[in-house]
C-alpha atoms as a PDB file:
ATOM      1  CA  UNK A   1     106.063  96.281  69.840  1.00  0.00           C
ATOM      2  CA  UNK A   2     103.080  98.440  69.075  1.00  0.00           C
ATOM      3  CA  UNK A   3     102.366  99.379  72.478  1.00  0.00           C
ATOM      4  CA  UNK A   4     106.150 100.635  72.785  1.00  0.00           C
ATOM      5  CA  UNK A   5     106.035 102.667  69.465  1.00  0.00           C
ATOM      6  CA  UNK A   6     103.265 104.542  70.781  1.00  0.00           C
ATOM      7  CA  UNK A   7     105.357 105.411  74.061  1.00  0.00           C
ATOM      8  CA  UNK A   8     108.247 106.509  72.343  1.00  0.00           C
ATOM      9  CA  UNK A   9     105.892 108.975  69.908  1.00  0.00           C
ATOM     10  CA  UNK A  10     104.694 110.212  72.796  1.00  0.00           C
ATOM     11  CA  UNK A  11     108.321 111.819  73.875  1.00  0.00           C
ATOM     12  CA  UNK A  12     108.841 113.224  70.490  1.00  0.00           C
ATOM     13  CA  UNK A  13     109.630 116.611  72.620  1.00  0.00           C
ATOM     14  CA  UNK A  14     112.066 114.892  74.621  1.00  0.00           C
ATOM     15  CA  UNK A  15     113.646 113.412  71.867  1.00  0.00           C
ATOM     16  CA  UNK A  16     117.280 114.970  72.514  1.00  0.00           C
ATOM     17  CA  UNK A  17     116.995 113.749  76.385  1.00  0.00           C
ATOM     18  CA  UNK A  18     115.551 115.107  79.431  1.00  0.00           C
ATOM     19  CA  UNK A  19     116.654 115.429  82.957  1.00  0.00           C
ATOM     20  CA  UNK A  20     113.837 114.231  85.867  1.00  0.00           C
ATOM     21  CA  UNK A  21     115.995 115.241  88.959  1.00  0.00           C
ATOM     22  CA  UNK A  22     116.533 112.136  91.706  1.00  0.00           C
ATOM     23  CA  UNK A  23     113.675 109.645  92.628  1.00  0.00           C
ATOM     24  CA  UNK A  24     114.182 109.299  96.686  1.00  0.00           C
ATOM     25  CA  UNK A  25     113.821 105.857  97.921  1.00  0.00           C
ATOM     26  CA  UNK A  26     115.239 104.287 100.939  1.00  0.00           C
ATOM     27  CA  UNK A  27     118.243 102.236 102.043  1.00  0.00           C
ATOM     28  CA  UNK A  28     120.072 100.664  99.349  1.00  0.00           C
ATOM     29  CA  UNK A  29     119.281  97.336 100.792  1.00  0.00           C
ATOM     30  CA  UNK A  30     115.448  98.321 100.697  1.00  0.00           C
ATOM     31  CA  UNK A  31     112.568  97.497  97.919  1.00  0.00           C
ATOM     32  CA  UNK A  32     112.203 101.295  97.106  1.00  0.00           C
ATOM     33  CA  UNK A  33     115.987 101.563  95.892  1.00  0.00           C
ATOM     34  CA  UNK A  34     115.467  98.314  93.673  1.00  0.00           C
ATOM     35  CA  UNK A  35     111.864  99.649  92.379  1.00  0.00           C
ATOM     36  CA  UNK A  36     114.085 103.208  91.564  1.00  0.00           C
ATOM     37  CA  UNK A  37     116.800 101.890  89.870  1.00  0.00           C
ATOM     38  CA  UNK A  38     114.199  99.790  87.539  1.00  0.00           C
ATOM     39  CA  UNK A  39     112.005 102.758  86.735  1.00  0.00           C
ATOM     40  CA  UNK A  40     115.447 104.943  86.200  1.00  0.00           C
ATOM     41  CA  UNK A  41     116.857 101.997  83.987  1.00  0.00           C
ATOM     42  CA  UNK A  42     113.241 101.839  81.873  1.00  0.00           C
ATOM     43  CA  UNK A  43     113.229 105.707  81.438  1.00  0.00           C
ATOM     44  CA  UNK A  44     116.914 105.844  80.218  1.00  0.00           C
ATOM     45  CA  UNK A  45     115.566 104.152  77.167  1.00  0.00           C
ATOM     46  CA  UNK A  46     113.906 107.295  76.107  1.00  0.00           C
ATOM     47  CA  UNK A  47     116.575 109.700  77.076  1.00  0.00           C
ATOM     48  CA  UNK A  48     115.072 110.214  80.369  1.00  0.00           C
ATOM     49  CA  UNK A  49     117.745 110.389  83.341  1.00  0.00           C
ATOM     50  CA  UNK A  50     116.309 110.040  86.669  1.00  0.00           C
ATOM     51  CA  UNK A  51     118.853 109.256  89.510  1.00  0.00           C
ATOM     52  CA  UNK A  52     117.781 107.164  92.272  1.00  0.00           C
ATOM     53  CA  UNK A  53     119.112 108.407  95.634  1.00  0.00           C
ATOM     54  CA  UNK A  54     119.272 106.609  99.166  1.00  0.00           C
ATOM     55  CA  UNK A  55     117.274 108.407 101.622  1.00  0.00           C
ATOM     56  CA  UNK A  56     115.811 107.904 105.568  1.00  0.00           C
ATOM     57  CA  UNK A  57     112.487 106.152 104.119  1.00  0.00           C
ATOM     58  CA  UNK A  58     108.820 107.649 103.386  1.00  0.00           C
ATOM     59  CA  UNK A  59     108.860 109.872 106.230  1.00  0.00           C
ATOM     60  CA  UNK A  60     112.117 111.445 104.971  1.00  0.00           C
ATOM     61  CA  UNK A  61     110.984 111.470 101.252  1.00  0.00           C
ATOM     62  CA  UNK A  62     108.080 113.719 102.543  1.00  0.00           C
ATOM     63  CA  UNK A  63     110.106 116.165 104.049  1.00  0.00           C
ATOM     64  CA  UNK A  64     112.428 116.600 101.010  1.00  0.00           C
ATOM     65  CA  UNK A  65     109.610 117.090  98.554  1.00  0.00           C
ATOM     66  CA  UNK A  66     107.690 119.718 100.781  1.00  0.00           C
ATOM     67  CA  UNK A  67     111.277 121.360 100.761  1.00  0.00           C
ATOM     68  CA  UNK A  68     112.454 120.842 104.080  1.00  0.00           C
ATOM     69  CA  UNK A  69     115.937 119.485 102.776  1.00  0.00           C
ATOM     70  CA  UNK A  70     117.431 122.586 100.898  1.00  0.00           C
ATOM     71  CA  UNK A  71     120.145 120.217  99.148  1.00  0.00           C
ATOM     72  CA  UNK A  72     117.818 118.250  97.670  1.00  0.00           C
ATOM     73  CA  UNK A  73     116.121 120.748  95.150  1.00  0.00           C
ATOM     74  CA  UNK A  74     116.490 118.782  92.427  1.00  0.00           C
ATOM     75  CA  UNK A  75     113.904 115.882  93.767  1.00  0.00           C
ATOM     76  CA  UNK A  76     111.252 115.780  91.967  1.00  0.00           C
ATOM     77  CA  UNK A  77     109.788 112.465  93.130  1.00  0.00           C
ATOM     78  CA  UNK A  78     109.895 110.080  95.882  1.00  0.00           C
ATOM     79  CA  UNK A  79     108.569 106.524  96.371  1.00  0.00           C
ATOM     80  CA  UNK A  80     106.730 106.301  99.995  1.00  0.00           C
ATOM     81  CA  UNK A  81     104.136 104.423 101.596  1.00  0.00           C
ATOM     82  CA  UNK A  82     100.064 105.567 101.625  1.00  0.00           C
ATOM     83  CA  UNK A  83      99.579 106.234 105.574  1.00  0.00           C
ATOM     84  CA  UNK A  84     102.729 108.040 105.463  1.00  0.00           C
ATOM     85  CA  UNK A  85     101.521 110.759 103.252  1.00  0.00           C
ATOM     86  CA  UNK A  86      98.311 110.926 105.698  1.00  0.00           C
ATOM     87  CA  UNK A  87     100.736 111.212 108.548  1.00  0.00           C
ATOM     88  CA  UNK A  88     102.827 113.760 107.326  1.00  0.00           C
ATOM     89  CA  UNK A  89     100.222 115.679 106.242  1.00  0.00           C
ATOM     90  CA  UNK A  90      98.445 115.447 109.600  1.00  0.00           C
ATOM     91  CA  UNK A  91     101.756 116.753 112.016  1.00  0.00           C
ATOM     92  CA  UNK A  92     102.051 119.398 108.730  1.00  0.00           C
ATOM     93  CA  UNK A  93      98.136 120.789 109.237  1.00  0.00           C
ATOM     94  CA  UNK A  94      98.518 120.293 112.970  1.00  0.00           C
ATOM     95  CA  UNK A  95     101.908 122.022 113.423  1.00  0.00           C
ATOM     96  CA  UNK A  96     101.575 124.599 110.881  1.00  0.00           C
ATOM     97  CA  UNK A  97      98.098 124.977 110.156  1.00  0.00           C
ATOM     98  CA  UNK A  98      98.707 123.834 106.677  1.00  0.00           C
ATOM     99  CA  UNK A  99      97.868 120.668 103.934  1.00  0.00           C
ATOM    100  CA  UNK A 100     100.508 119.105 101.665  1.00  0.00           C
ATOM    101  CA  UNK A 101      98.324 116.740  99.594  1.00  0.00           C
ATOM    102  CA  UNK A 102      98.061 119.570  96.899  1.00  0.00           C
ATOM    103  CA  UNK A 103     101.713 119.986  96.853  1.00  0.00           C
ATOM    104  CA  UNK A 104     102.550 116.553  96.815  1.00  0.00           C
ATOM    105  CA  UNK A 105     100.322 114.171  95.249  1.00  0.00           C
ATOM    106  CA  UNK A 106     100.398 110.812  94.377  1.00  0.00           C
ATOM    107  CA  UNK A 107     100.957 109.816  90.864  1.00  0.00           C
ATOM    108  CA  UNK A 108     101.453 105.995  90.399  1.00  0.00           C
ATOM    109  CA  UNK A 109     100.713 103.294  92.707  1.00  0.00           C
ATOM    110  CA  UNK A 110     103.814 100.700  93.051  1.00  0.00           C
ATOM    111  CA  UNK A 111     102.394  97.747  94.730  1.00  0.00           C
ATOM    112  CA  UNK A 112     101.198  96.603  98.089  1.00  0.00           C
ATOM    113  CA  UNK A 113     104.119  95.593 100.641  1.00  0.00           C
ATOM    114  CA  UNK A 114     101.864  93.226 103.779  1.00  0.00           C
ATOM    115  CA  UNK A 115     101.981  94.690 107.456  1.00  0.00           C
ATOM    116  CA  UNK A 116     103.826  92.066 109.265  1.00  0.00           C
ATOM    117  CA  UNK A 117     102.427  91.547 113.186  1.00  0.00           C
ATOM    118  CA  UNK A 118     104.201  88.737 114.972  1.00  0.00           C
ATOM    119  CA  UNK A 119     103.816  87.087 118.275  1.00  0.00           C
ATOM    120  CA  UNK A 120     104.738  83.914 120.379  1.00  0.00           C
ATOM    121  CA  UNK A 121     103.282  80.868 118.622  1.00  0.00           C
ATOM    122  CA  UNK A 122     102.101  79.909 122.132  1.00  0.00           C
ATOM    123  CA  UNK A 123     100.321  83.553 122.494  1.00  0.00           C
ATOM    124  CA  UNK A 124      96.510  84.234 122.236  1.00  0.00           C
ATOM    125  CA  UNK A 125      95.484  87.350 122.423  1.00  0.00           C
ATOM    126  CA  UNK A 126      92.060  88.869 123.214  1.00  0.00           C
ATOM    127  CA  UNK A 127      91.644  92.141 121.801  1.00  0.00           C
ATOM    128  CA  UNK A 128      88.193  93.357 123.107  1.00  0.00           C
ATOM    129  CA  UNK A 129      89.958  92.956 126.723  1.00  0.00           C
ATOM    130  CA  UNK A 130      93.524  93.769 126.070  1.00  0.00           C
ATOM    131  CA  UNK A 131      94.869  96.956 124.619  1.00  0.00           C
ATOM    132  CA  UNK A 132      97.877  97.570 126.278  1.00  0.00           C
ATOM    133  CA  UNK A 133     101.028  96.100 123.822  1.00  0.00           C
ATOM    134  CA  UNK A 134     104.905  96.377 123.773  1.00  0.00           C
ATOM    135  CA  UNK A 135     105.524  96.395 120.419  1.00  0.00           C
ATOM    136  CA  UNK A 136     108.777  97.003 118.074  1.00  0.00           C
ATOM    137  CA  UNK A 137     108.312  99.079 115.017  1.00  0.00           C
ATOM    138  CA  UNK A 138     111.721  99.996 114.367  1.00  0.00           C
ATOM    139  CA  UNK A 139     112.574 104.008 113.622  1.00  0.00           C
ATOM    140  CA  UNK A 140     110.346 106.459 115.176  1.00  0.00           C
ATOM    141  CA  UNK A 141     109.447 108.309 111.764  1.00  0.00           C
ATOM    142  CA  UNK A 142     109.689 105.098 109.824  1.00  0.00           C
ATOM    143  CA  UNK A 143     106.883 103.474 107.568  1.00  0.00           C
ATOM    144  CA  UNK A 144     106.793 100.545 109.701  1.00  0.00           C
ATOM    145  CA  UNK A 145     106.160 102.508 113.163  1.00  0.00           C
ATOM    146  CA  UNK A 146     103.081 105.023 111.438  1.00  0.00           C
ATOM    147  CA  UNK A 147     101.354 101.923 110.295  1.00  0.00           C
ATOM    148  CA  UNK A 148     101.827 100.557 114.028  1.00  0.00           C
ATOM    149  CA  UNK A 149     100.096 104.328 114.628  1.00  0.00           C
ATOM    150  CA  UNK A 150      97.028 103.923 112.564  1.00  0.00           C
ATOM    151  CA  UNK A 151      96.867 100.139 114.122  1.00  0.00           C
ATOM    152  CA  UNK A 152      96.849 101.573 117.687  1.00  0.00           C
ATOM    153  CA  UNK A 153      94.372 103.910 116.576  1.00  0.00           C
ATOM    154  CA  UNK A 154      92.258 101.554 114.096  1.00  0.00           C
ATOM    155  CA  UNK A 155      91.724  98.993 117.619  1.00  0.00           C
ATOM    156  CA  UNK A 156      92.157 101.814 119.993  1.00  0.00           C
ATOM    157  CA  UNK A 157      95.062  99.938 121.691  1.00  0.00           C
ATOM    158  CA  UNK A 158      97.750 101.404 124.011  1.00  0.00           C
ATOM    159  CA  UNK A 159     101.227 100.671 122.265  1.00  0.00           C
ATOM    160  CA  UNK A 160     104.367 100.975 124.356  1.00  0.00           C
ATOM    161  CA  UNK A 161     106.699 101.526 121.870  1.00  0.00           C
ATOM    162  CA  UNK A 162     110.236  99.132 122.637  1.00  0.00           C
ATOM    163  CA  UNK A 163     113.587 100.415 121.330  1.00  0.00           C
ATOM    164  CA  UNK A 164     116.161  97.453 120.042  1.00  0.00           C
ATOM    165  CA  UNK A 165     118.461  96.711 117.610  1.00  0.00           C
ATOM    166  CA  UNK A 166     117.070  94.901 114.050  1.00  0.00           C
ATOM    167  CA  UNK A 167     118.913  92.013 114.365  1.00  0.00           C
ATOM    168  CA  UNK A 168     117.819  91.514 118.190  1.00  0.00           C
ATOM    169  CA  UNK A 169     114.366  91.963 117.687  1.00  0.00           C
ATOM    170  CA  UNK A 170     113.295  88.339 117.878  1.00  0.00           C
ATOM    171  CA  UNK A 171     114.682  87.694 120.585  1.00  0.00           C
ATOM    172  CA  UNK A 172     113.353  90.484 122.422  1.00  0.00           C
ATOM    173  CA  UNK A 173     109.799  89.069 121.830  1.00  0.00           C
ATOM    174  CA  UNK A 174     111.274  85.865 122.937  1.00  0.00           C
ATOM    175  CA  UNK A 175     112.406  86.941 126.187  1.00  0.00           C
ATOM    176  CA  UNK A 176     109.056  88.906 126.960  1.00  0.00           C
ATOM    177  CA  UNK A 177     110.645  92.851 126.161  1.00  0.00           C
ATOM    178  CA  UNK A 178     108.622  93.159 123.177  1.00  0.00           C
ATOM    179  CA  UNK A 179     104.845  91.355 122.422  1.00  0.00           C
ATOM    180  CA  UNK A 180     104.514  92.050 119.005  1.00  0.00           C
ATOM    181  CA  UNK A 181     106.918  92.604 116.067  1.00  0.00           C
ATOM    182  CA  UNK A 182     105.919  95.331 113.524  1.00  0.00           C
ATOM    183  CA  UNK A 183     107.017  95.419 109.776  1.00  0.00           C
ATOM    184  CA  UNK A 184     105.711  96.157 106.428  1.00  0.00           C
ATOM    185  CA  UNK A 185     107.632  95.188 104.032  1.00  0.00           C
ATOM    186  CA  UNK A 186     106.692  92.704 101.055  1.00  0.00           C
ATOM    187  CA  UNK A 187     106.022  89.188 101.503  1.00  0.00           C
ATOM    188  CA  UNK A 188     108.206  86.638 101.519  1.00  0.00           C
ATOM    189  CA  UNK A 189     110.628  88.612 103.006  1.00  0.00           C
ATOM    190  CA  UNK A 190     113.911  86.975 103.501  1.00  0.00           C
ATOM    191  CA  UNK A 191     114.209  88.534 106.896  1.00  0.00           C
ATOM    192  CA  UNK A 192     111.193  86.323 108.108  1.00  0.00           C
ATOM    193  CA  UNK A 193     112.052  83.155 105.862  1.00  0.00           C
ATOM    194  CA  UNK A 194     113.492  81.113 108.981  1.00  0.00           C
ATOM    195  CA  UNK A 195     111.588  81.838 112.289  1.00  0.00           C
ATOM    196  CA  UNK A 196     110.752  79.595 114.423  1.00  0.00           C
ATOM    197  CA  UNK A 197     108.010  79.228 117.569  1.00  0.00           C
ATOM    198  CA  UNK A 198     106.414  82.365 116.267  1.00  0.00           C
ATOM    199  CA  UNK A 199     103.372  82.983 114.366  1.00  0.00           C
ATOM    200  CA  UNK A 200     101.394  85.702 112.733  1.00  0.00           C
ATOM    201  CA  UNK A 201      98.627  88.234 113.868  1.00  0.00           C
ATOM    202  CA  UNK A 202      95.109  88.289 111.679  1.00  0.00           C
ATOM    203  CA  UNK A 203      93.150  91.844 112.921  1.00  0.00           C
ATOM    204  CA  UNK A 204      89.754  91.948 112.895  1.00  0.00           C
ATOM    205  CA  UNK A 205      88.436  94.578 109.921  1.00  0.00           C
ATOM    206  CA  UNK A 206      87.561  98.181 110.975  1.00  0.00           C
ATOM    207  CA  UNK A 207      86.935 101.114 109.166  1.00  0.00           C
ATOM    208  CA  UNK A 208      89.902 103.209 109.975  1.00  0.00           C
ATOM    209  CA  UNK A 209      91.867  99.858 108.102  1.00  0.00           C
ATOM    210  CA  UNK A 210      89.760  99.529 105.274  1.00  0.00           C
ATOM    211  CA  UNK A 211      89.907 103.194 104.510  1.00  0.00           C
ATOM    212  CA  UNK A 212      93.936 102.896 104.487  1.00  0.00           C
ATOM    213  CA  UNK A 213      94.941  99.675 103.696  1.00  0.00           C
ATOM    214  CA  UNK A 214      94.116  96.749 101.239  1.00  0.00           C
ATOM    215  CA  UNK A 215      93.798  93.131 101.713  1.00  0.00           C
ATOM    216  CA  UNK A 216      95.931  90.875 101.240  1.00  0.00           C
ATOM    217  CA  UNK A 217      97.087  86.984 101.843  1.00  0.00           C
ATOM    218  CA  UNK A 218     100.026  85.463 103.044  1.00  0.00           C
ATOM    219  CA  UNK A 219     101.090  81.924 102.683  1.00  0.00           C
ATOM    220  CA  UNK A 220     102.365  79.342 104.024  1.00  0.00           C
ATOM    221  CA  UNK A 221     104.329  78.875 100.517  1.00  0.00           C
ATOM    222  CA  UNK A 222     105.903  82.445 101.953  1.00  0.00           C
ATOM    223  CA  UNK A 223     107.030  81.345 104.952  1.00  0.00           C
ATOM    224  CA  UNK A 224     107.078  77.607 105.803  1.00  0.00           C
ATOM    225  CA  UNK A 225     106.757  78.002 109.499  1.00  0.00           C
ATOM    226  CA  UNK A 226     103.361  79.341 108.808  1.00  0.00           C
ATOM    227  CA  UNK A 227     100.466  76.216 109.360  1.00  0.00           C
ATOM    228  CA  UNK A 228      97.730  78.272 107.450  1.00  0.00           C
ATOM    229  CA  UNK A 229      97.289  80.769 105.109  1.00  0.00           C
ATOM    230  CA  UNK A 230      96.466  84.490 106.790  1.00  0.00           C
ATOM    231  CA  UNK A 231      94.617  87.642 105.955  1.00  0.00           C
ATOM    232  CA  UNK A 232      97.037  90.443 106.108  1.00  0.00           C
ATOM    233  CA  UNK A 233      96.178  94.270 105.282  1.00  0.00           C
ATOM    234  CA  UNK A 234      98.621  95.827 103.283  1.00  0.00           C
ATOM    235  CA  UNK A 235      99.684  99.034 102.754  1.00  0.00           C
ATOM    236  CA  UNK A 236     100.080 100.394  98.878  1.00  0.00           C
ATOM    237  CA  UNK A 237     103.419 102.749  98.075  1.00  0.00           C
ATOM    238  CA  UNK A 238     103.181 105.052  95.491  1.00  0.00           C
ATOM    239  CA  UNK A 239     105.038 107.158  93.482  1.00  0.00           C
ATOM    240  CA  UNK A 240     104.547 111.105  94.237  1.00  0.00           C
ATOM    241  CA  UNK A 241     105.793 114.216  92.822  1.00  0.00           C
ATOM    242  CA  UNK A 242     106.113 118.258  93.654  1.00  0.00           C
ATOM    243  CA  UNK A 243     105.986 118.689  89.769  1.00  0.00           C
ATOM    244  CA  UNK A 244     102.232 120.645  90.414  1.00  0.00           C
ATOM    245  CA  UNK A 245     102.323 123.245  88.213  1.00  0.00           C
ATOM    246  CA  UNK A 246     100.340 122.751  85.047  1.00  0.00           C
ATOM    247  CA  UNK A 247     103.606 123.326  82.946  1.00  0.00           C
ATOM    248  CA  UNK A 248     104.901 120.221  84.230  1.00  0.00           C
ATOM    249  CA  UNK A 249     102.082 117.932  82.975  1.00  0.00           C
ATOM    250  CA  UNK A 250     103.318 116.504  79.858  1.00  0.00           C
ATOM    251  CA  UNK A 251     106.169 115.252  82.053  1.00  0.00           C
ATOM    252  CA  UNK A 252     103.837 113.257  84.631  1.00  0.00           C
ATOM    253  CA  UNK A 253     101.623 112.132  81.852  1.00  0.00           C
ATOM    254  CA  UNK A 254     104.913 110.788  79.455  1.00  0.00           C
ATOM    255  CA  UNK A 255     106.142 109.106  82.497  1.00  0.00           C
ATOM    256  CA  UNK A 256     103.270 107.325  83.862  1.00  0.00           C
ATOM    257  CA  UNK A 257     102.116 106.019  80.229  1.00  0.00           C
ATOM    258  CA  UNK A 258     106.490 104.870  79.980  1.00  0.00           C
ATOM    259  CA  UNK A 259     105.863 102.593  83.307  1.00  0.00           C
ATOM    260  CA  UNK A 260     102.446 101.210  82.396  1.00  0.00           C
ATOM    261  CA  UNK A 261     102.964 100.041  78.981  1.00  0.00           C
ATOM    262  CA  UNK A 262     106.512  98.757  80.195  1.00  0.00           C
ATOM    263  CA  UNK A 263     105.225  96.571  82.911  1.00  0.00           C
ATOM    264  CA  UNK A 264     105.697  93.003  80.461  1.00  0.00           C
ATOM    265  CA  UNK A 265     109.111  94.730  80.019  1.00  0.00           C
ATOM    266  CA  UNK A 266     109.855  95.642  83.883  1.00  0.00           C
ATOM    267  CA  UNK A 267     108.299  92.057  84.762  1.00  0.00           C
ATOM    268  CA  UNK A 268     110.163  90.219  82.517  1.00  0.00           C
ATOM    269  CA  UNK A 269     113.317  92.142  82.820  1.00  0.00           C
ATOM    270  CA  UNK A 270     113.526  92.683  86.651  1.00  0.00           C
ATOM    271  CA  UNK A 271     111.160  90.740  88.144  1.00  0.00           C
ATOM    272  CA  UNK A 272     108.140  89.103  88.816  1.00  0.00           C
ATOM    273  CA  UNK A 273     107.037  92.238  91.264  1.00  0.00           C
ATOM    274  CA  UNK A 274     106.474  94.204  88.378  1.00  0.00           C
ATOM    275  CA  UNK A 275     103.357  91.640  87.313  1.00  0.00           C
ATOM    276  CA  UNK A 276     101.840  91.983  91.059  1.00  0.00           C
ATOM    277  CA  UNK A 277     101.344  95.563  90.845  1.00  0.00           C
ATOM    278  CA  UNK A 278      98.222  97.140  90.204  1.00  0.00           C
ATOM    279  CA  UNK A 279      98.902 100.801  88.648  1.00  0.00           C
ATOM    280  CA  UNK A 280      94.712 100.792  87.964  1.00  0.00           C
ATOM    281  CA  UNK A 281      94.777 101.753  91.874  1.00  0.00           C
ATOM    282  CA  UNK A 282      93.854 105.092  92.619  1.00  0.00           C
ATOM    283  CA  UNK A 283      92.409 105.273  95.843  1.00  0.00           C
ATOM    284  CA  UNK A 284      94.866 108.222  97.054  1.00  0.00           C
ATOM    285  CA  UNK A 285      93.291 111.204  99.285  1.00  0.00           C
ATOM    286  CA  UNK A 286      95.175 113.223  96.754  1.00  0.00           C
ATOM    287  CA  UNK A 287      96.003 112.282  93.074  1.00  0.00           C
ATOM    288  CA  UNK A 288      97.476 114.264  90.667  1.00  0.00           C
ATOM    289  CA  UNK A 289      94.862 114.838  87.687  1.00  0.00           C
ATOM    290  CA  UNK A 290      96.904 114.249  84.493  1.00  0.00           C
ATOM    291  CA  UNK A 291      98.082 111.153  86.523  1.00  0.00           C
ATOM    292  CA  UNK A 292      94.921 109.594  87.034  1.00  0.00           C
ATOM    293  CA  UNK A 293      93.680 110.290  83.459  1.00  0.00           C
ATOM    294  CA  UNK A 294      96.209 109.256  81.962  1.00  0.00           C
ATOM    295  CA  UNK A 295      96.177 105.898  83.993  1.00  0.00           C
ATOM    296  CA  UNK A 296      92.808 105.465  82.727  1.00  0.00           C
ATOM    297  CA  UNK A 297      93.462 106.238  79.254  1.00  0.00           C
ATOM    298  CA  UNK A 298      96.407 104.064  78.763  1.00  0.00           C
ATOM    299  CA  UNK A 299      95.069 100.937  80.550  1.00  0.00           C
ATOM    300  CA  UNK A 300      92.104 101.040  78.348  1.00  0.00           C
ATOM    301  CA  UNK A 301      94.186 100.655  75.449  1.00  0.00           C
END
């Protein structure tokens, strides 16, 4: 109860309630939207109203904070995935000459969600001799299809890039369209809880990876068609923010110190995700200051 009290004395200025703006997430059907709607519920508790709104996915929650949605003034933060940010900020220096990591910077990391590469049970391949690989990422801009771009960068492979339909994507590997499926998204996903004749892909370790990604494991108590345990990079989200100006700091440093010493609460309340994440991780090309002190301060408590 202590570690609440202090929280709540903290938002003394907020005390008669406090509007955040919308937190953009994904589909409704996606982890983001269930992570929002958690951190929105915990915040209303101190008079704190943050809406959670349904959005395209990290690529699209990029655009709308750099201000490329003119509807969507009032978002103030987004949930998105790490290589996105380095993504978007890449086509943004390489279009226009210009950097949004100062603009938009990360505030709180949100967990890890495992990059997903599956193949034919029956396949073996050889990656110092093959490069070339259809694969199916899903959407163009989405999170799933830039980590399959750092990948084919990382191994310096040649991805052909297969369009289909979700719910036909198995099969497509099946019938020799596609070689490799693509996904991030947090293990066990339900999506993946019944295959069968297919396996998973362990990549070698580079540098490129390493400097992106984290490691990770993924069981065979995940998915039962698995017959081993495998290494799997995975690739942290993280909340970010437009909120830059200096003005605005007591705002990021309330709210990260509300989510941290809420985690029991969050775990216990909404799920067992909550425990998994590590909000000690900084490792961000671009963190906000306040953020990351505050982080520091309130975890040493």
């Amino acid at each position: 109860m202590k570690i609440i009290l202090v929280a709540i004395l903290c938002l003394i200025s907020f005390a008669n309630g406090i509007e955040f703006g919308t937190l953009a997430t994904v589909s409704k059907t996606g982890k983001y939207y269930k992570l929002g709607n958690n951190i929105s519920a915990v915040l209303k508790n101190y008079k704190i109203n943050l809406e959670p709104i349904t959005t395209g996915g990290s690529y699209e929650n990029m655009s709308i904070l750099d201000g490329k949605f003119i509807e969507d003034k009032n978002t103030f933060f987004a949930i998105v995935q790490k290589d996105v940010i380095s993504y978007y900020n890449y086509l943004q220096y390489t279009n226009n000459n210009v950097s949004i990591l100062d603009k938009i910077p990360a505030v709180l990391s949100l967990g890890v969600e495992q990059i997903h590469l599956i193949t034919l049970d029956n396949t073996d391949y050889d990656y110092d001799k093959r490069k070339t690989f259809k694969v199916w990422c899903g959407d163009e801009n989405g999170g799933s299809c830039v980590t399959a771009k750092y990948i084919e960068k990382a191994y310096n492979f040649n991805f052909v890039y297969v369009n289909a339909k979700k719910e036909n994507r198995f099969d497509r590997l099946k019938d020799g369209t596609v070689d490799i499926v693509i996904s991030v998204i947090e293990s066990p996903a339900s999506d993946f809880a019944d295959l069968k004749g297919l396996k998973l892909i362990d990549l070698p370790t580079n540098f490129i990876m390493e400097d992106m990604y984290t490691h990770s494991i993924i069981t065979k108590k995940d998915y039962p068609w698995l017959t081993e345990d495998i290494h799997a990079f995975a690739v942290p989200r993280v909340l970010i923010t437009n909120l830059t100006d200096e003005k605005y700091n007591p705002i990021i440093e309330n709210f990260v110190k509300i989510l941290i010493l809420n985690k029991p609460y969050l775990a216990k309340t909404y799920g067992e995700h909550w425990d998994k994440i590590d909000f000690t991780y900084t490792a961000f090309k671009k963190m906000s200051k306040v953020a990351k002190d505050t982080i520091s301060k309130t975890v040493e408590k």
